[in-house]
C-alpha atoms as a PDB file:
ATOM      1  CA  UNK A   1      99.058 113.679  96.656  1.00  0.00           C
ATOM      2  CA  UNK A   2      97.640 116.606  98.425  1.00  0.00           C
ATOM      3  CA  UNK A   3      94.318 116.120 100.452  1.00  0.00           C
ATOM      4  CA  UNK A   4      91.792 118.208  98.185  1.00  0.00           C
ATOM      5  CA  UNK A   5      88.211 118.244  98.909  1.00  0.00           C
ATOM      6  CA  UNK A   6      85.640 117.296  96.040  1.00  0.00           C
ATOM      7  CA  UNK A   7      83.996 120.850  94.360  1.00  0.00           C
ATOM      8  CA  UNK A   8      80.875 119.322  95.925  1.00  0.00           C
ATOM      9  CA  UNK A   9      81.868 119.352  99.673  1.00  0.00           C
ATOM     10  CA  UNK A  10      80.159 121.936 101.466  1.00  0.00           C
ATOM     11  CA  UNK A  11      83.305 123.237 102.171  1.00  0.00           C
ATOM     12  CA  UNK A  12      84.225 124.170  98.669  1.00  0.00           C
ATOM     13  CA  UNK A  13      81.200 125.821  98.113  1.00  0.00           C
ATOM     14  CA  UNK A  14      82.421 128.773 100.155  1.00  0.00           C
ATOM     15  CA  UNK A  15      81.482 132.236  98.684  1.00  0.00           C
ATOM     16  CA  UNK A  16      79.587 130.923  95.823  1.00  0.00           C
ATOM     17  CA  UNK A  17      76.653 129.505  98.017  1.00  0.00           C
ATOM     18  CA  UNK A  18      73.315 130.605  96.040  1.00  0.00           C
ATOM     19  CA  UNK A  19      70.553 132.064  98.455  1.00  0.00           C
ATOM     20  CA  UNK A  20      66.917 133.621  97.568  1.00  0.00           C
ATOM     21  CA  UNK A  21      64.957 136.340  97.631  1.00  0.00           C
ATOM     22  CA  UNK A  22      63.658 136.051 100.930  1.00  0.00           C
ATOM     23  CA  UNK A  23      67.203 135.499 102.682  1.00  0.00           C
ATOM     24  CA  UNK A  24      68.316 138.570 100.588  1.00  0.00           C
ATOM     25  CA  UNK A  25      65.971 140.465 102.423  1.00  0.00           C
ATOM     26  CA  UNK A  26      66.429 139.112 105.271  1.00  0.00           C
ATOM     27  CA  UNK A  27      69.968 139.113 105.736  1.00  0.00           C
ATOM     28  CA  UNK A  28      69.760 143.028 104.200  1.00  0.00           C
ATOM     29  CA  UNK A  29      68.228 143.951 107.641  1.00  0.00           C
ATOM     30  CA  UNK A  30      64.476 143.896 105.539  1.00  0.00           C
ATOM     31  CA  UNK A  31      64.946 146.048 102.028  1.00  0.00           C
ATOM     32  CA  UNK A  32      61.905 145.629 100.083  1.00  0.00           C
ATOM     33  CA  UNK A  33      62.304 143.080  97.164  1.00  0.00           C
ATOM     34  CA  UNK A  34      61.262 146.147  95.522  1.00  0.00           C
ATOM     35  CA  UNK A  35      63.859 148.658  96.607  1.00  0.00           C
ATOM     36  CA  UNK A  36      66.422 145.462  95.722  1.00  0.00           C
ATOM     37  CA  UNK A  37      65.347 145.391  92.585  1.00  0.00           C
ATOM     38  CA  UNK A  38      65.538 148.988  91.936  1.00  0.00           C
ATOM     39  CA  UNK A  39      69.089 148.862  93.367  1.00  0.00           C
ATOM     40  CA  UNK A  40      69.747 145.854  90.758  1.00  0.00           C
ATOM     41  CA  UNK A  41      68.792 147.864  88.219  1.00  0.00           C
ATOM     42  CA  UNK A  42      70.980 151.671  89.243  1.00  0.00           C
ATOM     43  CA  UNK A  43      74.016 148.970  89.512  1.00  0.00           C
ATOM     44  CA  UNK A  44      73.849 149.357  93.319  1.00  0.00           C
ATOM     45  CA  UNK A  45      73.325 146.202  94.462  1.00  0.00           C
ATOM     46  CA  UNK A  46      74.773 142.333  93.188  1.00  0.00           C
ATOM     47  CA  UNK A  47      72.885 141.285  90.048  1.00  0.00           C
ATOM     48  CA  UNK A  48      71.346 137.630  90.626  1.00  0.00           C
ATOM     49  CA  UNK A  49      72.214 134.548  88.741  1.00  0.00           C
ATOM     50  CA  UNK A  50      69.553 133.304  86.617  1.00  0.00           C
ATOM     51  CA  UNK A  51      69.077 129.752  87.539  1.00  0.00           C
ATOM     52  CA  UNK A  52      66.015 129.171  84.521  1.00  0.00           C
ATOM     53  CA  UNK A  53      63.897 130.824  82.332  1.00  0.00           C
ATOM     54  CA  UNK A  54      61.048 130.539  80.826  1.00  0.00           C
ATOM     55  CA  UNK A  55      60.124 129.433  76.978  1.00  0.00           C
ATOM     56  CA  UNK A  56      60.329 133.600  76.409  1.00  0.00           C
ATOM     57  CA  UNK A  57      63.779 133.536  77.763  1.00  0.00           C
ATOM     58  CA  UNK A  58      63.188 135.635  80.859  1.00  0.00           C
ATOM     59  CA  UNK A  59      64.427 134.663  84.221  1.00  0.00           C
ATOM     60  CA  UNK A  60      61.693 132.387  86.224  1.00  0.00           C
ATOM     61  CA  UNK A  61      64.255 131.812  89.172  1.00  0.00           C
ATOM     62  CA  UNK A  62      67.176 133.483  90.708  1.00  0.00           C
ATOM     63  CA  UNK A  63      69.536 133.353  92.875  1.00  0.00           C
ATOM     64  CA  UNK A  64      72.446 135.610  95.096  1.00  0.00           C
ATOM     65  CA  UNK A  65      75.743 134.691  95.722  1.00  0.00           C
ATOM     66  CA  UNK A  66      75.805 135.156  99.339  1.00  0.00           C
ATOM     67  CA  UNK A  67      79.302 136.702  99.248  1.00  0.00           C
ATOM     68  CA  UNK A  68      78.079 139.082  97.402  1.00  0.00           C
ATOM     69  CA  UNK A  69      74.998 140.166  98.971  1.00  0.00           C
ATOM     70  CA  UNK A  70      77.471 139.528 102.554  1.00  0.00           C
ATOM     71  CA  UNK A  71      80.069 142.480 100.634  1.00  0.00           C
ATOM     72  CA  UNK A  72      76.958 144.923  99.797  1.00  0.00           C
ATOM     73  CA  UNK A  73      76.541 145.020 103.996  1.00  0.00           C
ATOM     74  CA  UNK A  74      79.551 145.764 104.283  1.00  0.00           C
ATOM     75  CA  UNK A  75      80.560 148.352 102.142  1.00  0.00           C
ATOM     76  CA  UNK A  76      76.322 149.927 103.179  1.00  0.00           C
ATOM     77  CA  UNK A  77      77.788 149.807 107.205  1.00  0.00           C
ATOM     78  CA  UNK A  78      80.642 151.432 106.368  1.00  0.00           C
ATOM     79  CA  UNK A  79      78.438 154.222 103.821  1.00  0.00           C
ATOM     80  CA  UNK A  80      76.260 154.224 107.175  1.00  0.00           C
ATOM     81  CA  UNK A  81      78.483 154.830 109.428  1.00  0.00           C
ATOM     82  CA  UNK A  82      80.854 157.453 107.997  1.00  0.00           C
ATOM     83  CA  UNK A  83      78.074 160.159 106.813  1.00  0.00           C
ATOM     84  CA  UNK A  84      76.653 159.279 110.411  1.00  0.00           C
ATOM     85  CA  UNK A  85      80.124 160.906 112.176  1.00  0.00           C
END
């Protein structure tokens, strides 16, 4: 049998590791929660995961997938860097 690691293990977390608002902004070099949420909503930026809602139905807590938010750099370095030359 083949050594496989429990879907718990931090390991196997990997790109579906959950972060929040604040690291969002943080680790998008300080874009407003406001300006993220406008990107959201224009399809610009990674929609959230709604982790619970309230008795309404609308989303009391969410959450990035950091891989996500980790690809939007990317791809916003690369926007950056080419209309820079």
């Amino acid at each position: 049998m083949a050594d496989q690691k429990s879907p718990a293990a931090p390991d196997a977390i990997g790109d579906a590791e959950l972060i929040d608002f604040p690291r969002v902004e943080q680790i998008t070099g300080g874009l407003s929660r406001a300006t993220i949420t406008r990107r959201i909503r224009d399809g610009s930026f990674p929609r959230p995961v709604v982790l619970s809602r309230d008795r309404h139905g609308r989303p009391l807590r969410v959450a990035f997938v950091l891989a996500e938010v980790l690809a939007y750099n990317r791809r916003a370095i690369a926007t950056g860097r080419g209309s820079a030359a």
